[in-house]
C-alpha atoms as a PDB file:
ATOM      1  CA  UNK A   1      -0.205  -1.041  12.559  1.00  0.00           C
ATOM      2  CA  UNK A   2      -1.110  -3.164  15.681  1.00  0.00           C
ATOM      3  CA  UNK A   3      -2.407  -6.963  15.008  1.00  0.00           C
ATOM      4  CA  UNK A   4      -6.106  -5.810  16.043  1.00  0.00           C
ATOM      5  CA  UNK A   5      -6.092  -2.995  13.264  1.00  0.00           C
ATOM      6  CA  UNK A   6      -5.352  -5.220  10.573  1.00  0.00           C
ATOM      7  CA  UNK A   7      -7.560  -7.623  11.731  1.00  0.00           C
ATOM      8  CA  UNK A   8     -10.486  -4.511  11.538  1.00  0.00           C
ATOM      9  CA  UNK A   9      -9.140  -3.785   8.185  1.00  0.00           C
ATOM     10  CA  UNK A  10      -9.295  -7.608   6.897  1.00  0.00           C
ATOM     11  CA  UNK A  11     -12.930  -7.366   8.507  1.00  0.00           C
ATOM     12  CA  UNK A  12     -14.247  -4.801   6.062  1.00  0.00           C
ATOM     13  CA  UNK A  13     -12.798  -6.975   3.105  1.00  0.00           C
ATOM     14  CA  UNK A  14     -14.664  -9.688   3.753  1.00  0.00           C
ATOM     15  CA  UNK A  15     -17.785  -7.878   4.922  1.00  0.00           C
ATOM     16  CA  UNK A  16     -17.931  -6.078   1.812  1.00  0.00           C
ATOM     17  CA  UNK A  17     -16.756  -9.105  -0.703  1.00  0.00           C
ATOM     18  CA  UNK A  18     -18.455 -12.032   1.116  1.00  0.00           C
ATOM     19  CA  UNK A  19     -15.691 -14.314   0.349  1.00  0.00           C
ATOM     20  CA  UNK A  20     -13.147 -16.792   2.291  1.00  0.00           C
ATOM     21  CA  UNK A  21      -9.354 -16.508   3.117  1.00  0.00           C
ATOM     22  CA  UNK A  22      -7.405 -18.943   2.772  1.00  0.00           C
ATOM     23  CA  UNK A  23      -4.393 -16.411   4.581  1.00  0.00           C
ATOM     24  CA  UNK A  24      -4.444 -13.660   6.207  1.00  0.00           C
ATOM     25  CA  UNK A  25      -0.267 -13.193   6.841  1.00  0.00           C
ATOM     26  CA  UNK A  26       0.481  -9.608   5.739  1.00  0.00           C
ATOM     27  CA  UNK A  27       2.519  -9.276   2.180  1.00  0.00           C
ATOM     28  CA  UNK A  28       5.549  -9.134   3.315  1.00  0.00           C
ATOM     29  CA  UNK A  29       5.617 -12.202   5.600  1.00  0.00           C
ATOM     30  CA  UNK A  30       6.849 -15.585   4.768  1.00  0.00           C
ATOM     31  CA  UNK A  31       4.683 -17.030   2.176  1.00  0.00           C
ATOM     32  CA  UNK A  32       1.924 -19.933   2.655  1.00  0.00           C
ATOM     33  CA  UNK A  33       2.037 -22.706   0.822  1.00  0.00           C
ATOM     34  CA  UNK A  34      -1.130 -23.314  -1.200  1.00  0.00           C
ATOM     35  CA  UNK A  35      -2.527 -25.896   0.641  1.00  0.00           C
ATOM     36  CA  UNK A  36      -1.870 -23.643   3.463  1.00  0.00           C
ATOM     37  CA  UNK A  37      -4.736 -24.784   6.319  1.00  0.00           C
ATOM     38  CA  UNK A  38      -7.557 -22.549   6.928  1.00  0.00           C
ATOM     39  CA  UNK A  39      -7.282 -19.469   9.183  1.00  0.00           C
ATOM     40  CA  UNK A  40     -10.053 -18.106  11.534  1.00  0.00           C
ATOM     41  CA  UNK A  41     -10.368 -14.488  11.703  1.00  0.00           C
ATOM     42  CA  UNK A  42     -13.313 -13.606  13.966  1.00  0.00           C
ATOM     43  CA  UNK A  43     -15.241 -10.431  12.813  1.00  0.00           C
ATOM     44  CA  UNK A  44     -19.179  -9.851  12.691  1.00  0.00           C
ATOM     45  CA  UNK A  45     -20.686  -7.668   9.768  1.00  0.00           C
ATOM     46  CA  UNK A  46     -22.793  -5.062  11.397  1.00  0.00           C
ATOM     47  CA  UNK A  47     -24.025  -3.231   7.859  1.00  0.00           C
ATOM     48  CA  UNK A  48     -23.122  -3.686   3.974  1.00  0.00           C
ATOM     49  CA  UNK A  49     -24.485  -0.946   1.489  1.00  0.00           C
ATOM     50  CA  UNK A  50     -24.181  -0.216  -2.357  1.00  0.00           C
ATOM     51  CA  UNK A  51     -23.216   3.159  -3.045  1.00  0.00           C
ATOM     52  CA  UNK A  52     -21.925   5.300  -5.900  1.00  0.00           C
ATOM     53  CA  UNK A  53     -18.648   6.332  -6.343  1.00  0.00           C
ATOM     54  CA  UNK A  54     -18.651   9.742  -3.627  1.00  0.00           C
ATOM     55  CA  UNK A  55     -16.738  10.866  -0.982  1.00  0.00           C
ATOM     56  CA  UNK A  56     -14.242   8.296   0.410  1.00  0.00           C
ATOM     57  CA  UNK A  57     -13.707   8.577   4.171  1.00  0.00           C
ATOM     58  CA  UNK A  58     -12.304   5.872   6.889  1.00  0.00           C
ATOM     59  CA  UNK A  59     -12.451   5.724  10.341  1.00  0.00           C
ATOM     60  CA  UNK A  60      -9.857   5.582  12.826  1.00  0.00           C
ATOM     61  CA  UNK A  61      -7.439   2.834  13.337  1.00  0.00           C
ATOM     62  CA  UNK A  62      -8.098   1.379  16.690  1.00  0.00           C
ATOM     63  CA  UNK A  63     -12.228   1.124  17.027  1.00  0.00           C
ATOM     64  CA  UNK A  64     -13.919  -1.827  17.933  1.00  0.00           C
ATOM     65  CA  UNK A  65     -16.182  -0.958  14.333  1.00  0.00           C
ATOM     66  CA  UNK A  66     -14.421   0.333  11.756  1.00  0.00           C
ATOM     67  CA  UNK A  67     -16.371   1.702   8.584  1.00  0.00           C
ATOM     68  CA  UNK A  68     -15.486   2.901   5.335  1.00  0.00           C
ATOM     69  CA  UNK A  69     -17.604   4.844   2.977  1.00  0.00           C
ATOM     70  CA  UNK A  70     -17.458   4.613  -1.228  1.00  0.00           C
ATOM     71  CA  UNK A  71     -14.685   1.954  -1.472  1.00  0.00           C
ATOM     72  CA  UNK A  72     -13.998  -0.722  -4.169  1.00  0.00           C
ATOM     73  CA  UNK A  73     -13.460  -4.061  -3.336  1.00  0.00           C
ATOM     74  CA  UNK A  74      -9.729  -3.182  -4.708  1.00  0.00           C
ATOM     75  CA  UNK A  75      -9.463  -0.679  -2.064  1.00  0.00           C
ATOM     76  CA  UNK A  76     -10.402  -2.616   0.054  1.00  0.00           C
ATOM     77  CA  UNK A  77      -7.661  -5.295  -0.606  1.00  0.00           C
ATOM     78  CA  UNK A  78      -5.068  -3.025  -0.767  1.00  0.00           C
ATOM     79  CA  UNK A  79      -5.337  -1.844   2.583  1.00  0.00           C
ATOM     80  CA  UNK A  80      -6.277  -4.846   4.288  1.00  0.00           C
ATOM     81  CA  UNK A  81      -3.172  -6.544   2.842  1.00  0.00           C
ATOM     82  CA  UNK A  82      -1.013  -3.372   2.445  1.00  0.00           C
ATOM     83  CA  UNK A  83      -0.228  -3.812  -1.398  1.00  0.00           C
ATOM     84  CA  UNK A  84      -0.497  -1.507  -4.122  1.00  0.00           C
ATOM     85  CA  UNK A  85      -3.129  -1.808  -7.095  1.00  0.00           C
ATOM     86  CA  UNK A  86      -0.678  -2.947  -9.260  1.00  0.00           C
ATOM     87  CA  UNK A  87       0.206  -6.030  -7.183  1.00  0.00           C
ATOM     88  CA  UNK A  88      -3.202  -7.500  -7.334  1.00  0.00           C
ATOM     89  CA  UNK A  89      -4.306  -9.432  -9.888  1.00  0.00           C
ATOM     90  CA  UNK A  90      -7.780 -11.765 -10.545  1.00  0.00           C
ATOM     91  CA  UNK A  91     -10.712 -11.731  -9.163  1.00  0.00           C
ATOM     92  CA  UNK A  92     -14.340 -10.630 -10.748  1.00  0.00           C
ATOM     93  CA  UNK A  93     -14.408  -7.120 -13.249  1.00  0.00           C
ATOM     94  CA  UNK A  94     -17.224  -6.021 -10.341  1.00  0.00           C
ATOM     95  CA  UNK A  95     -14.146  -4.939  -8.125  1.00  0.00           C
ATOM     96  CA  UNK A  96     -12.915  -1.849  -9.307  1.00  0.00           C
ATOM     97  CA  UNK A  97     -16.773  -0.679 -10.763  1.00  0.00           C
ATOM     98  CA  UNK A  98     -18.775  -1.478  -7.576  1.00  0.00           C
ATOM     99  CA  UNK A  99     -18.769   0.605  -4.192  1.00  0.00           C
ATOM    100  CA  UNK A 100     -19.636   0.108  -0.768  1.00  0.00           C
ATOM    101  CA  UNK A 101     -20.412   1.611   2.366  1.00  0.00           C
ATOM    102  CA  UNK A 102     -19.027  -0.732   5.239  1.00  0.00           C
ATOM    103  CA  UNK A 103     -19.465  -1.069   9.076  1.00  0.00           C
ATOM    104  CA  UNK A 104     -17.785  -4.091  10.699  1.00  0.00           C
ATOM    105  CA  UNK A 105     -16.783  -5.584  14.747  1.00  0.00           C
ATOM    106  CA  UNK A 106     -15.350  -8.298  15.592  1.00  0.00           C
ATOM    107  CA  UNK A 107     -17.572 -11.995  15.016  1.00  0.00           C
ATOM    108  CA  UNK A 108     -16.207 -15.530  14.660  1.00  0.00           C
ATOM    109  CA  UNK A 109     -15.847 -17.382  11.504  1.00  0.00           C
ATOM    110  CA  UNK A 110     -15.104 -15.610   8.523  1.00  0.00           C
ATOM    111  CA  UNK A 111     -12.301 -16.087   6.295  1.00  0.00           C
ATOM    112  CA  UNK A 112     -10.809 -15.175   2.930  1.00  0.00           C
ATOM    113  CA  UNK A 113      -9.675 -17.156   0.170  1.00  0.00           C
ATOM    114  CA  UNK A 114      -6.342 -15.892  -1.759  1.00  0.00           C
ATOM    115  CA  UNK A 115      -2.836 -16.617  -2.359  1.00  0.00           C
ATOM    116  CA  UNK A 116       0.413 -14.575  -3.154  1.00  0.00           C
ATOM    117  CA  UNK A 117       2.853 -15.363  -6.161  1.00  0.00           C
ATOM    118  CA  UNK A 118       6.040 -13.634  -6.908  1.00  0.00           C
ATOM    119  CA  UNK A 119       5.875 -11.553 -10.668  1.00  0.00           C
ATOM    120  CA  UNK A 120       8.243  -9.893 -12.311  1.00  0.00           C
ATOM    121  CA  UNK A 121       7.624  -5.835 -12.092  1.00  0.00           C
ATOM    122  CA  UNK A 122       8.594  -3.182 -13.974  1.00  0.00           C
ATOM    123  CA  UNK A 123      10.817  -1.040 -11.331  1.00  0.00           C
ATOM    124  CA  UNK A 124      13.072   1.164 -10.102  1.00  0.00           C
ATOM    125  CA  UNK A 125      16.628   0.534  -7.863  1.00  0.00           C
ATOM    126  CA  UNK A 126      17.107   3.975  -5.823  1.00  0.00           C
ATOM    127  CA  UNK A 127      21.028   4.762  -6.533  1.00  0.00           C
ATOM    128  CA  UNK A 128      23.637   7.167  -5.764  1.00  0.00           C
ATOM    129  CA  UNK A 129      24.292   9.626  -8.908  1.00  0.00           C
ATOM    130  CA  UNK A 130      27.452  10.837 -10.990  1.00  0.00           C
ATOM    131  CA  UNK A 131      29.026  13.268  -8.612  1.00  0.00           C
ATOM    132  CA  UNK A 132      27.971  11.686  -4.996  1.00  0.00           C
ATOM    133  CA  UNK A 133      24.671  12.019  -2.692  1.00  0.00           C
ATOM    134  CA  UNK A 134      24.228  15.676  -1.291  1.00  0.00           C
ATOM    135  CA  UNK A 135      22.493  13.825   1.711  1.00  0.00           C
ATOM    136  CA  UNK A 136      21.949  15.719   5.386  1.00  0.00           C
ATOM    137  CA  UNK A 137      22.685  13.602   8.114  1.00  0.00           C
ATOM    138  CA  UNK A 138      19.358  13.394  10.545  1.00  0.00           C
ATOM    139  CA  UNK A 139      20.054  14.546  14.014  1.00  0.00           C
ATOM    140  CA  UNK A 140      17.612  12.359  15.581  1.00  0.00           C
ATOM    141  CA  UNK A 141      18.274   8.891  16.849  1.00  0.00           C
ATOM    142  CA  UNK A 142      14.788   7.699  16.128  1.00  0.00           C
ATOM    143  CA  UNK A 143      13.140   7.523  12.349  1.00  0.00           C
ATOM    144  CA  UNK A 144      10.029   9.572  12.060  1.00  0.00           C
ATOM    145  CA  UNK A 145       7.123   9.144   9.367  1.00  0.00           C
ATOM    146  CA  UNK A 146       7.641  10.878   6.133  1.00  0.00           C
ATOM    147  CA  UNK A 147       5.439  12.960   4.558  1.00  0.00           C
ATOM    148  CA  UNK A 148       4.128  12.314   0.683  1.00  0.00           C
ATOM    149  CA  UNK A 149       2.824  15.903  -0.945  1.00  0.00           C
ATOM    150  CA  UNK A 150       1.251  16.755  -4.707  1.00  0.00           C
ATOM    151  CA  UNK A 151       4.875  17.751  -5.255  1.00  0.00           C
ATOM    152  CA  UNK A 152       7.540  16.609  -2.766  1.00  0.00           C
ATOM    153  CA  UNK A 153       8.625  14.501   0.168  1.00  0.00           C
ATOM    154  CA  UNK A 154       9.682  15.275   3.370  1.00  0.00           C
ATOM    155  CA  UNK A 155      11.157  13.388   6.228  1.00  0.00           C
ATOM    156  CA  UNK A 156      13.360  14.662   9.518  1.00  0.00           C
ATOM    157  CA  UNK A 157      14.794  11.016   9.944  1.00  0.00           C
ATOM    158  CA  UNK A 158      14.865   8.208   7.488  1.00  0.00           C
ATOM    159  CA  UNK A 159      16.447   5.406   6.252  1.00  0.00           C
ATOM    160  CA  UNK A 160      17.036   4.618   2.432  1.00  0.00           C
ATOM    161  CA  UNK A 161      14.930   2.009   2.693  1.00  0.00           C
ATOM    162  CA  UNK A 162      12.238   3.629   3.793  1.00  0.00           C
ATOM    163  CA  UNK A 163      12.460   5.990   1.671  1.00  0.00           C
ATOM    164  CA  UNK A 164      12.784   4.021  -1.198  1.00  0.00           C
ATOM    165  CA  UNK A 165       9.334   3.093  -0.276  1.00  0.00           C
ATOM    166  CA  UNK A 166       8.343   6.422  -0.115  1.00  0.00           C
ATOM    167  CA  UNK A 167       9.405   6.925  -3.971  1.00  0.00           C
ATOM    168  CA  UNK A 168       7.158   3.869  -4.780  1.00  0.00           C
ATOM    169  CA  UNK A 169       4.160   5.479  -3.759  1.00  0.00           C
ATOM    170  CA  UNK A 170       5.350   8.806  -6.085  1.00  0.00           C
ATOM    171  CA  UNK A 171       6.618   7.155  -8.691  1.00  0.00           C
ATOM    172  CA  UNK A 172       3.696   4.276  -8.801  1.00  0.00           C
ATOM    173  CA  UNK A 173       6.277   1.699  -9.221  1.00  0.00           C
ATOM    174  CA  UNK A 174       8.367  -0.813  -7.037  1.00  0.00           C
ATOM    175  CA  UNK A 175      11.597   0.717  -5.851  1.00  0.00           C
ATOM    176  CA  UNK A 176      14.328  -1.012  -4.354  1.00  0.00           C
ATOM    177  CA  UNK A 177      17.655   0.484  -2.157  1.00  0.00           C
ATOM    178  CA  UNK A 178      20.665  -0.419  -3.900  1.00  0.00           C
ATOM    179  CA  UNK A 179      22.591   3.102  -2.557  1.00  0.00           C
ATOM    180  CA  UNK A 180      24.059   1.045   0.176  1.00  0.00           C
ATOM    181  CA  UNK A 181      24.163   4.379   2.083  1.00  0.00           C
ATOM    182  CA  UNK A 182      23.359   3.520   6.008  1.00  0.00           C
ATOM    183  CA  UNK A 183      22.037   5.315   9.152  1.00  0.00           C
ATOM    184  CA  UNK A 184      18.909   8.083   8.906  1.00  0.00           C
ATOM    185  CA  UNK A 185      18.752  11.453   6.528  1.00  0.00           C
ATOM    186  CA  UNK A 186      16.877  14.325   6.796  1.00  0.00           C
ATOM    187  CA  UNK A 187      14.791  14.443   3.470  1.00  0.00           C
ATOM    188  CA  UNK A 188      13.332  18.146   1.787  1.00  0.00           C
ATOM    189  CA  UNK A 189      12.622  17.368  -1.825  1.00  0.00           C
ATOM    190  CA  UNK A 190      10.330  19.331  -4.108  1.00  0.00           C
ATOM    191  CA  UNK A 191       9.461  18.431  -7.883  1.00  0.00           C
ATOM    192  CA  UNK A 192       6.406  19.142 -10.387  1.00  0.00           C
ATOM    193  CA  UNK A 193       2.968  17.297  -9.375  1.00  0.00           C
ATOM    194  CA  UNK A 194       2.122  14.789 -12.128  1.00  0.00           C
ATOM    195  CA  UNK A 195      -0.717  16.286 -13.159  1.00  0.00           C
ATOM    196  CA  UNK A 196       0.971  20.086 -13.686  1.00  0.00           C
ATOM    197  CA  UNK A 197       2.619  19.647 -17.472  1.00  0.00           C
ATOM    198  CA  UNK A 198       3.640  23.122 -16.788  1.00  0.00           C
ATOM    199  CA  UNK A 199       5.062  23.759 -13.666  1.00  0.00           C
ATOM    200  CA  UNK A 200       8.139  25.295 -12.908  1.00  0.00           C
ATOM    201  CA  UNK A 201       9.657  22.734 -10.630  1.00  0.00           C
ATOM    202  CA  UNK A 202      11.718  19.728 -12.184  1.00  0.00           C
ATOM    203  CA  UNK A 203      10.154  16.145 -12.702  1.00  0.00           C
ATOM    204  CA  UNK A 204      10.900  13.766  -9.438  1.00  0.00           C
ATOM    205  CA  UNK A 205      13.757  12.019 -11.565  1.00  0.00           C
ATOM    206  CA  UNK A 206      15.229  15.164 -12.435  1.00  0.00           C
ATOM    207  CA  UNK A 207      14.833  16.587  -8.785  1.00  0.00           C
ATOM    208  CA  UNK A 208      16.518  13.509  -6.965  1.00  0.00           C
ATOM    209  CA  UNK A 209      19.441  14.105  -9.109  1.00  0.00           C
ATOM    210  CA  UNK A 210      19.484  17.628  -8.397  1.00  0.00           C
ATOM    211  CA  UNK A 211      18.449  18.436  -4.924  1.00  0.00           C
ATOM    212  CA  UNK A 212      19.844  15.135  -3.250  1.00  0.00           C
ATOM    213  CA  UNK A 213      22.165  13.811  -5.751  1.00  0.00           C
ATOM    214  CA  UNK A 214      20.208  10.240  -6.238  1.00  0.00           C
ATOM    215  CA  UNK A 215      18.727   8.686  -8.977  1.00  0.00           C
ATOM    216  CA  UNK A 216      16.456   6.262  -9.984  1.00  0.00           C
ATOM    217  CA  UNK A 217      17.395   3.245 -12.216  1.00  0.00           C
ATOM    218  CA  UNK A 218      14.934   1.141 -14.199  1.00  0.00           C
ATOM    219  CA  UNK A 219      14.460  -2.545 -13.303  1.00  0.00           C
ATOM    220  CA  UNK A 220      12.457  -5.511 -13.396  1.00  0.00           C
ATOM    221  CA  UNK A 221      12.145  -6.376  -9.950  1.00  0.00           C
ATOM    222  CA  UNK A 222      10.808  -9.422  -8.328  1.00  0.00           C
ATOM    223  CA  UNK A 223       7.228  -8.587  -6.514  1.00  0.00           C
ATOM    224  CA  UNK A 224       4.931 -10.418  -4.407  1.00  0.00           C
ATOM    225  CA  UNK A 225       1.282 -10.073  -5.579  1.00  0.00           C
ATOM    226  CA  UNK A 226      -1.942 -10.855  -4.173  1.00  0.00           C
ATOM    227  CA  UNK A 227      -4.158 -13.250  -6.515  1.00  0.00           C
ATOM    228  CA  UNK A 228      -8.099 -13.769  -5.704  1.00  0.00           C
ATOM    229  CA  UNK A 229      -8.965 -17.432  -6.542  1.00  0.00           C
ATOM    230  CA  UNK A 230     -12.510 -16.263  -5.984  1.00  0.00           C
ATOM    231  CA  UNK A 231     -15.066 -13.831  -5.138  1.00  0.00           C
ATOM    232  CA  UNK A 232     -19.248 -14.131  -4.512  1.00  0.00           C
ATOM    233  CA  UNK A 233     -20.811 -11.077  -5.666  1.00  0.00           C
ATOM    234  CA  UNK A 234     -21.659  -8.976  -2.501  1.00  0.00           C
ATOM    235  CA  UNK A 235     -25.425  -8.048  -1.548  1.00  0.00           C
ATOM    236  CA  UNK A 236     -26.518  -5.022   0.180  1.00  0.00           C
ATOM    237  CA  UNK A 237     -28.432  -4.742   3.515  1.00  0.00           C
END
């Protein structure tokens, strides 16, 4: 994601929560202190609306505007800091029961205010099983995207890293690499959807095992969360 889309993405958080940021560094980057100084992100709020909880859509990545229909305020956070809901933590009960619609552009003067923390997570470490990885090679110099379906993952060229990430979003936990397998794999991997008690097709643990010979170990891992220090309750146009 290009500077100018997470910038648009930041805008819609504070159009829609009407509150100040302290820092606006990605998760991920090196950490502000907490008497980090004050960061100008310029963005103008063209149109905030209260809605109930319907169909979500977003537009492009890219637009000067960028809109978003029947999002939280969580939502909201998680994209325009890319963490998952589990990494966030504080901020009013309004932000998971209120929606919005949301059209923003680019205005001077707005901020946020929020810091990150490190907490200990409930995990996984992605690991090579009894018996050794049953891994294809990738023919392709370059990594490509990866695909996340109801039940499986696919990928013509990625790294273990990556694609440990990949089994965080599945698995709705933090996973780490610790196969110390290098170089880019070609992933097919099917297993049941979470909400199919019956299926045919073998839970994601069972399939990594099986179909790739991986597995993943539980861990408390070390995460950086997102904490609001404070939020003004929104108002609509």
């Amino acid at each position: 994601m290009t500077l100018k889309r997470r910038q648009l993405l930041v805008a819609v958080l504070i159009a829609t929560s009407g509150i100040g940021m302290r820092d606006t560094v990605p998760l991920g980057a090196q950490a502000a202190s907490p008497a980090a100084v004050t960061r100008s992100v310029a963005f103008e709020v063209a149109s905030v609306k209260v809605t109930s909880m319907d169909s979500f859509s977003i537009s492009p990545y890219g637009l000067e505007r960028f809109s978003i229909r029947s999002a939280s305020m969580t939502l909201l956070i998680t994209f325009a800091y890319g963490v998952g809901d589990d990494q966030i933590s504080g901020g009013p009960g309004w932000r998971d029961s209120e929606y919005y619609d949301v059209t923003a552009k680019a205005e001077d003067g707005v901020k946020l205010a929020a810091h990150r923390e490190m907490k200990q997570l409930p995990g996984y470490a992605l690991m090579v099983a009894t018996g050794g990885a049953r891994l294809k090679r990738s023919e392709r110099e370059a990594a490509t995207l990866g695909s996340i379906l109801p039940g499986g993952l696919r990928a013509l060229s990625i790294s273990m890293d990556s694609f440990a990430g990949m089994l965080a979003r599945a698995v709705g936990r933090p996973v780490v690499n610790g196969t110390g397998l290098g170089g880019n794999y070609e992933i097919a991997i099917d297993y049941a959807p979470e909400a199919e008690a019956d299926s045919s097709l073998p839970s994601i643990f069972t399939a990594l095992q099986e179909q790739l010979g991986l597995r993943l170990q539980a861990r408390t891992l070390p995460v950086e969360s997102l904490v609001i220090d404070h939020a003004e309750h929104p108002t609509a146009d």
